[in-house]
N, C-alpha and C. Protein backbone atom coordinates (compact mmCIF):
# COMPACT_ATOMS: atom_id res chain seq x y z
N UNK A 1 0.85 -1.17 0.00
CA UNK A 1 0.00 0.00 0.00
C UNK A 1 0.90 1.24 0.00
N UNK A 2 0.35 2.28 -0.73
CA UNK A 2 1.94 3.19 -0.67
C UNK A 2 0.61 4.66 -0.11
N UNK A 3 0.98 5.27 0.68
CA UNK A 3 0.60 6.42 1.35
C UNK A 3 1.16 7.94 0.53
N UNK A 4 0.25 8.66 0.12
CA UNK A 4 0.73 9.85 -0.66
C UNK A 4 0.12 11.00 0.22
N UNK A 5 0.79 11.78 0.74
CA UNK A 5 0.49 12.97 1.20
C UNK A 5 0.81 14.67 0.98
N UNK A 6 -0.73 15.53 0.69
CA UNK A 6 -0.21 16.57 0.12
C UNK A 6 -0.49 17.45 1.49
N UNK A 7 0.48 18.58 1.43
CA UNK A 7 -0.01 19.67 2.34
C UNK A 7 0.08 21.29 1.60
N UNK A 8 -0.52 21.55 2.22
CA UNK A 8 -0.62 22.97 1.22
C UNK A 8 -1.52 23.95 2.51
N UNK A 9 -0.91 25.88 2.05
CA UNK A 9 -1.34 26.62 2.79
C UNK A 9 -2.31 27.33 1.94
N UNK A 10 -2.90 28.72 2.04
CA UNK A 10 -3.72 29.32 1.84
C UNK A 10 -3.37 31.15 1.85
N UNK A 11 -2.98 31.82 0.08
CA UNK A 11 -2.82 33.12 0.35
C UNK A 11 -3.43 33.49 1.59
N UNK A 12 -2.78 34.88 1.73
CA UNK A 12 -3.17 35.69 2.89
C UNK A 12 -4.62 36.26 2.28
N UNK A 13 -5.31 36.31 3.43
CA UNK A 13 -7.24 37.17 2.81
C UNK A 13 -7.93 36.14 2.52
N UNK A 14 -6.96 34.44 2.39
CA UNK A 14 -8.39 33.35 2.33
C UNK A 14 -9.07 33.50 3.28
N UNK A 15 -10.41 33.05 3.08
CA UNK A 15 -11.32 32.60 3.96
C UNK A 15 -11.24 31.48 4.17
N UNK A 16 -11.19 31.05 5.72
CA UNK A 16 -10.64 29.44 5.52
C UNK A 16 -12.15 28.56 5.59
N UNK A 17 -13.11 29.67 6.36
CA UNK A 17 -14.34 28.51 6.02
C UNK A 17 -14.69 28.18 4.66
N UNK A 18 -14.74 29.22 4.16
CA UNK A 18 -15.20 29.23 2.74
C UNK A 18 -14.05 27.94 2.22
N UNK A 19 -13.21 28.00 2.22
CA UNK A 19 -12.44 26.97 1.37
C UNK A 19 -12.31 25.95 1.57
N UNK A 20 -12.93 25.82 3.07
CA UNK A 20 -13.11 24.28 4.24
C UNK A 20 -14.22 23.91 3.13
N UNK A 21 -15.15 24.53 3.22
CA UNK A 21 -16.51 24.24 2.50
C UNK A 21 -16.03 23.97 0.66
N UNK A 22 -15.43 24.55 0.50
CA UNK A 22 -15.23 24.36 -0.90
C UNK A 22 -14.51 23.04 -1.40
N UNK A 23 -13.34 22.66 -0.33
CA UNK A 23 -12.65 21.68 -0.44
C UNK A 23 -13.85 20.02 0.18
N UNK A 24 -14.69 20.34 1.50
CA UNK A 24 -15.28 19.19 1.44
C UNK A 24 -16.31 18.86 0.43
N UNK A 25 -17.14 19.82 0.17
CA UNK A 25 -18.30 20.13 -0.68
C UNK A 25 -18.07 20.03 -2.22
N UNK A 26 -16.86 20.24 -3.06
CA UNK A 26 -17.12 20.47 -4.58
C UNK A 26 -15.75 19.93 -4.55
N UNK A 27 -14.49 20.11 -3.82
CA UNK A 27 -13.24 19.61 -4.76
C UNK A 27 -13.25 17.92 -4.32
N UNK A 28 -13.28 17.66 -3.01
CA UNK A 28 -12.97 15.88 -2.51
C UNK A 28 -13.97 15.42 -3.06
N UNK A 29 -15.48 15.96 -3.11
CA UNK A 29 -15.84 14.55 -4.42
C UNK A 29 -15.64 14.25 -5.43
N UNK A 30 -15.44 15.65 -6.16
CA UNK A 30 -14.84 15.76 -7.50
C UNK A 30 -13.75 14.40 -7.52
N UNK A 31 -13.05 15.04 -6.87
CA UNK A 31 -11.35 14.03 -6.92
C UNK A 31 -11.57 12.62 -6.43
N UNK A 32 -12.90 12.13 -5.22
CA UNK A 32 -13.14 10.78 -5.27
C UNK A 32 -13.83 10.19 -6.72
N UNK A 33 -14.58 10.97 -7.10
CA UNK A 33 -15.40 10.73 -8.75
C UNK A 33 -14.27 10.08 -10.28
N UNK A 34 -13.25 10.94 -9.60
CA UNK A 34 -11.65 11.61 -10.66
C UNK A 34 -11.32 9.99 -10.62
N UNK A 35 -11.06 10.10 -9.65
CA UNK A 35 -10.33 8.24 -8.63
C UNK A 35 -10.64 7.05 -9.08
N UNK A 36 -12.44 7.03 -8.47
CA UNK A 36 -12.83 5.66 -8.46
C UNK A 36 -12.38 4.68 -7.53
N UNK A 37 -12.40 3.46 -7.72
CA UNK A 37 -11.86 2.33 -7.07
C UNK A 37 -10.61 2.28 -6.93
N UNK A 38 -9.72 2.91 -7.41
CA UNK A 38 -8.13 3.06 -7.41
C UNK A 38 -8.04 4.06 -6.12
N UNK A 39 -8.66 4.55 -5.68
CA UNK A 39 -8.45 5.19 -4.27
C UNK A 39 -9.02 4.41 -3.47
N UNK A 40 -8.20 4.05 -2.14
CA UNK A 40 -8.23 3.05 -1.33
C UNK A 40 -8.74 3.77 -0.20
N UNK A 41 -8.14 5.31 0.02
CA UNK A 41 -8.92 5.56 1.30
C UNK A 41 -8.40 7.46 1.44
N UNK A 42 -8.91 8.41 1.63
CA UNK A 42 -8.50 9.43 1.45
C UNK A 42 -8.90 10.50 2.79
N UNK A 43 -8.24 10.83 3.88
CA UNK A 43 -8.46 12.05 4.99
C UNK A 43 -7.63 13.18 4.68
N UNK A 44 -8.82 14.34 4.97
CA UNK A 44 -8.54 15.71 4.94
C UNK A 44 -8.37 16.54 6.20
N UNK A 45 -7.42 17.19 6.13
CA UNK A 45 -7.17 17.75 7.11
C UNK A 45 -6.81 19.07 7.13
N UNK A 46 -7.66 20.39 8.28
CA UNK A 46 -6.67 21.06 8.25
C UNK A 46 -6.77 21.82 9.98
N UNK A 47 -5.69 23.02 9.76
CA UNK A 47 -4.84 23.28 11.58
C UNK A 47 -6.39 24.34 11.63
N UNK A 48 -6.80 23.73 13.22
CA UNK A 48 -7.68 24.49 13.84
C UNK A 48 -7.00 25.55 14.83
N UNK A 49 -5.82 25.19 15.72
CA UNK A 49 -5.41 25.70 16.39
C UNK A 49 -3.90 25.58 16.42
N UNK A 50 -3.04 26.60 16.46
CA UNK A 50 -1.42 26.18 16.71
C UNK A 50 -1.46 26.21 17.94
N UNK A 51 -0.53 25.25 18.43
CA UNK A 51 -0.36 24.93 20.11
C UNK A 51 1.22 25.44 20.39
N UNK A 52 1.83 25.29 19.25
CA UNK A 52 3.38 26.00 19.43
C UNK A 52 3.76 25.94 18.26
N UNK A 53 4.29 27.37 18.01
CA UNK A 53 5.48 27.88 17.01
C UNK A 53 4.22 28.40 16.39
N UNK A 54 4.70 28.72 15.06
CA UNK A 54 3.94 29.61 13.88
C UNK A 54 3.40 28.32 12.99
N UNK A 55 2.45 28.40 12.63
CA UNK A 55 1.69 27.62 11.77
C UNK A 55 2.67 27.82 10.82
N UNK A 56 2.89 26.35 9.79
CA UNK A 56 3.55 26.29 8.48
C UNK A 56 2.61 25.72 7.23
N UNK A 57 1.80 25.50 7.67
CA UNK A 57 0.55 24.98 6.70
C UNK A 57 -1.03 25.09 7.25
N UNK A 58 -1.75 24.78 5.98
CA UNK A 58 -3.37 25.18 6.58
C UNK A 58 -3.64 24.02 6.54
N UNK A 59 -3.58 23.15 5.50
CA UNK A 59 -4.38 21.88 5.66
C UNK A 59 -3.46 20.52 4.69
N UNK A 60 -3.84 19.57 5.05
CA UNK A 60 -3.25 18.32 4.71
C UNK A 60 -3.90 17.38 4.04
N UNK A 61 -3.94 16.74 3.12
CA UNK A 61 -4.38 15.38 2.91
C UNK A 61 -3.60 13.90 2.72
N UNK A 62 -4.46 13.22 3.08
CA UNK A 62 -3.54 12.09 3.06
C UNK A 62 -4.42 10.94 1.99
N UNK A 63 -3.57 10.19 1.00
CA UNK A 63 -4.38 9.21 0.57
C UNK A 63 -3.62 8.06 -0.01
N UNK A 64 -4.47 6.48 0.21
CA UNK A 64 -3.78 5.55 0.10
C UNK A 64 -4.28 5.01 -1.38
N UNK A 65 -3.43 4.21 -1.93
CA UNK A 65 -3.27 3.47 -3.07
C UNK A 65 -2.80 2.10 -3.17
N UNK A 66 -2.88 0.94 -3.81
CA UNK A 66 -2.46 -0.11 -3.80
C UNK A 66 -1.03 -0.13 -4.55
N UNK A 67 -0.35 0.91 -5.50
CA UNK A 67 0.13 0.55 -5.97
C UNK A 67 0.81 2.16 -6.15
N UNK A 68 2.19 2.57 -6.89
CA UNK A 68 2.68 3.68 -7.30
C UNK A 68 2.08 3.74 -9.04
N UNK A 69 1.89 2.78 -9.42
CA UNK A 69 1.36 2.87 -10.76
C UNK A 69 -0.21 3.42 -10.94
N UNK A 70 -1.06 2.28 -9.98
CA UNK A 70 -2.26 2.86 -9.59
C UNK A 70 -2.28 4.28 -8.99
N UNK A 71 -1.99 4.66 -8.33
CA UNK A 71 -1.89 5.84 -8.08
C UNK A 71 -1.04 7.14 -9.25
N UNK A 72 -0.34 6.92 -10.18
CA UNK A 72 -0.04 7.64 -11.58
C UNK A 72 -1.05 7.72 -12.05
N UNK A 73 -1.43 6.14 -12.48
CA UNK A 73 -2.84 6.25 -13.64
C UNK A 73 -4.35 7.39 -13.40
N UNK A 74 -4.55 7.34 -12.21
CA UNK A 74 -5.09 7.86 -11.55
C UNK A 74 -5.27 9.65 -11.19
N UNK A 75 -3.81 9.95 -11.23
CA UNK A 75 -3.63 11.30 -10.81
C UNK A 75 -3.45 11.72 -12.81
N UNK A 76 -3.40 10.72 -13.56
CA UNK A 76 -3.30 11.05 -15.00
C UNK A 76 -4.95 11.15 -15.55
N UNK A 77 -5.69 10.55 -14.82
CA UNK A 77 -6.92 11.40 -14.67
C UNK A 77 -7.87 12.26 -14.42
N UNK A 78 -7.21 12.67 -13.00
CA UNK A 78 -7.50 13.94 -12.04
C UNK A 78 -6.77 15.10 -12.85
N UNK A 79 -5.50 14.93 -13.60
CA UNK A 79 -5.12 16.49 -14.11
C UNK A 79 -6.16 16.78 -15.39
N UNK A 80 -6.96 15.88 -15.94
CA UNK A 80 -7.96 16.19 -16.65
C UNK A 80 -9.48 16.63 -16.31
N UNK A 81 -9.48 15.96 -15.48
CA UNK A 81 -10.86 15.72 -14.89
C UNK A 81 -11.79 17.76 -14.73
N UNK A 82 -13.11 17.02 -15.06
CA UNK A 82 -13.58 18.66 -15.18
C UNK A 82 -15.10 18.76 -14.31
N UNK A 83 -15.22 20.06 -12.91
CA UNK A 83 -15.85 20.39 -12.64
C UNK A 83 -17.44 20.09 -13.82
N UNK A 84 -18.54 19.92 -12.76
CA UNK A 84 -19.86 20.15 -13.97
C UNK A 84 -19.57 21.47 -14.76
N UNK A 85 -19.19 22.68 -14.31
CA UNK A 85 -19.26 23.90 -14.96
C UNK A 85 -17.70 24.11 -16.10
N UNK A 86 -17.67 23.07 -16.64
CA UNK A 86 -16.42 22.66 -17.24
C UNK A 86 -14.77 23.44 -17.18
N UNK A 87 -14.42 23.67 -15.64
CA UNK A 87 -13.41 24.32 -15.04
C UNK A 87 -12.56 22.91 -14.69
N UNK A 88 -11.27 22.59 -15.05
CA UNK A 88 -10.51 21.96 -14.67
C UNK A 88 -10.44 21.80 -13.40
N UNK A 89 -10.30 20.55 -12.25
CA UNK A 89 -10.69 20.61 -11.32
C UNK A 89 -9.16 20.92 -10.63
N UNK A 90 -8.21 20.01 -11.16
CA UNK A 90 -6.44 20.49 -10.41
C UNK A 90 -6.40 22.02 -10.74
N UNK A 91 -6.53 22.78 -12.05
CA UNK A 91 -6.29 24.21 -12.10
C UNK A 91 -6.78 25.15 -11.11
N UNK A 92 -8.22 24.58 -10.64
CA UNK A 92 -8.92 25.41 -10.20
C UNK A 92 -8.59 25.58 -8.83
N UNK A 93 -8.18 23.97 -8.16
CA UNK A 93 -7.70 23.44 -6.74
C UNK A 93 -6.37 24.41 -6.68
N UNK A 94 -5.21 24.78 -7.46
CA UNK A 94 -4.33 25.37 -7.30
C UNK A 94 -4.30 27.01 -7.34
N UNK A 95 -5.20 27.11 -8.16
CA UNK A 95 -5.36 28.51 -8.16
C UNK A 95 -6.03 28.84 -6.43
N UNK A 96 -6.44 28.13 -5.67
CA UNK A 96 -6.66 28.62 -4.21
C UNK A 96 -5.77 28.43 -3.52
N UNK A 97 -4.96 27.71 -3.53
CA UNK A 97 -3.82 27.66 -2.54
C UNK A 97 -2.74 28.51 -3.07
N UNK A 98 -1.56 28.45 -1.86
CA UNK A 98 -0.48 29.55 -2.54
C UNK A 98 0.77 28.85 -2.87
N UNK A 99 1.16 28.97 -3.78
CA UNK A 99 1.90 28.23 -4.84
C UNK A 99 1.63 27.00 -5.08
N UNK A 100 2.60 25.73 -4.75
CA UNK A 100 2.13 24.66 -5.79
C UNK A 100 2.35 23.83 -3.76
N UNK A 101 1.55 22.71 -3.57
CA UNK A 101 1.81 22.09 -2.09
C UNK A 101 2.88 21.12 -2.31
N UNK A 102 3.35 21.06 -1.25
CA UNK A 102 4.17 19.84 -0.72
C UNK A 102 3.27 18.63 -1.18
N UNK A 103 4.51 17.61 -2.13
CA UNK A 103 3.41 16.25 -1.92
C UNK A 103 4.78 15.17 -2.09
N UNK A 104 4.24 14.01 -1.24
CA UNK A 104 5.36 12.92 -0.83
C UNK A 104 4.64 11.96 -0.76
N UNK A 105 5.26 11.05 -0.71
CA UNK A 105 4.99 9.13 -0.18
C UNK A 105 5.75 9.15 1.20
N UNK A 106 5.01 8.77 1.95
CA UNK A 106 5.17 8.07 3.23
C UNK A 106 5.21 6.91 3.81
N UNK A 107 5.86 6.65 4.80
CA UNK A 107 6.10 5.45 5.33
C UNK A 107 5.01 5.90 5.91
N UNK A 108 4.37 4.91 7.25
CA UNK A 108 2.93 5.16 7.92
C UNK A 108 3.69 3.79 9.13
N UNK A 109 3.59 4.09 10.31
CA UNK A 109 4.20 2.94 10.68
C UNK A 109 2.99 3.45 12.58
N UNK A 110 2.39 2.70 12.48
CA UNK A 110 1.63 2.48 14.08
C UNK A 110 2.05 2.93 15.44
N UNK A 111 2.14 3.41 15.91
CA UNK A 111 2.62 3.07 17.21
C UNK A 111 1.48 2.97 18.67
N UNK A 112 1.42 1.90 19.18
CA UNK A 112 1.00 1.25 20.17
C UNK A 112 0.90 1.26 21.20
């Protein structure tokens, strides 16, 4: 199972409800729709409160895949994939955040 995680912040003057709402409401189904069965399991996240230091990000996602291939094929569909109002759904996802997010594969390891 290979773990892909993006994080990404939010120009200054976002509204973060508004984009909370935008991101659960119109972009994560979009992108589960984008997916299909090749997405194994997908949580969103973002910082309600800093407890120490300066916030370095607004929000996170995390999502699993069976495979690094499955997960290509996949994201080779999402850079196409189009809102009902025929707006690219990655263009549109980037144009709200500020610049381009952090994204990696992770180890994921339990602790007990």
């Amino acid at each position: 199972m290979i773990k892909r995680v993006a994080i990404y912040s939010l120009p200054a003057g976002t509204d973060s409800s508004e984009f909370w709402n935008y991101l659960m409401n119109i972009h994560n189904p979009a992108f589960l729709k984008a997916c299909g069965a090749r997405l194994k399991r997908m949580v969103t996240h973002r910082v309600t409160k800093t407890l120490v230091g300066q916030p370095k990000f607004w929000g996170m996602t995390e999502t699993w895949w069976e495979s690094e291939e499955t997960m290509e094929e996949a994201f080779r569909d999402v850079g196409v994939f189009k809102y009902p109002d025929g707006t690219l759904m990655r263009g549109d996802f980037i144009s709200r955040i500020k610049g381009e997010p952090f994204i990696s594969i992770v180890e994921e390891n339990e602790v007990t």
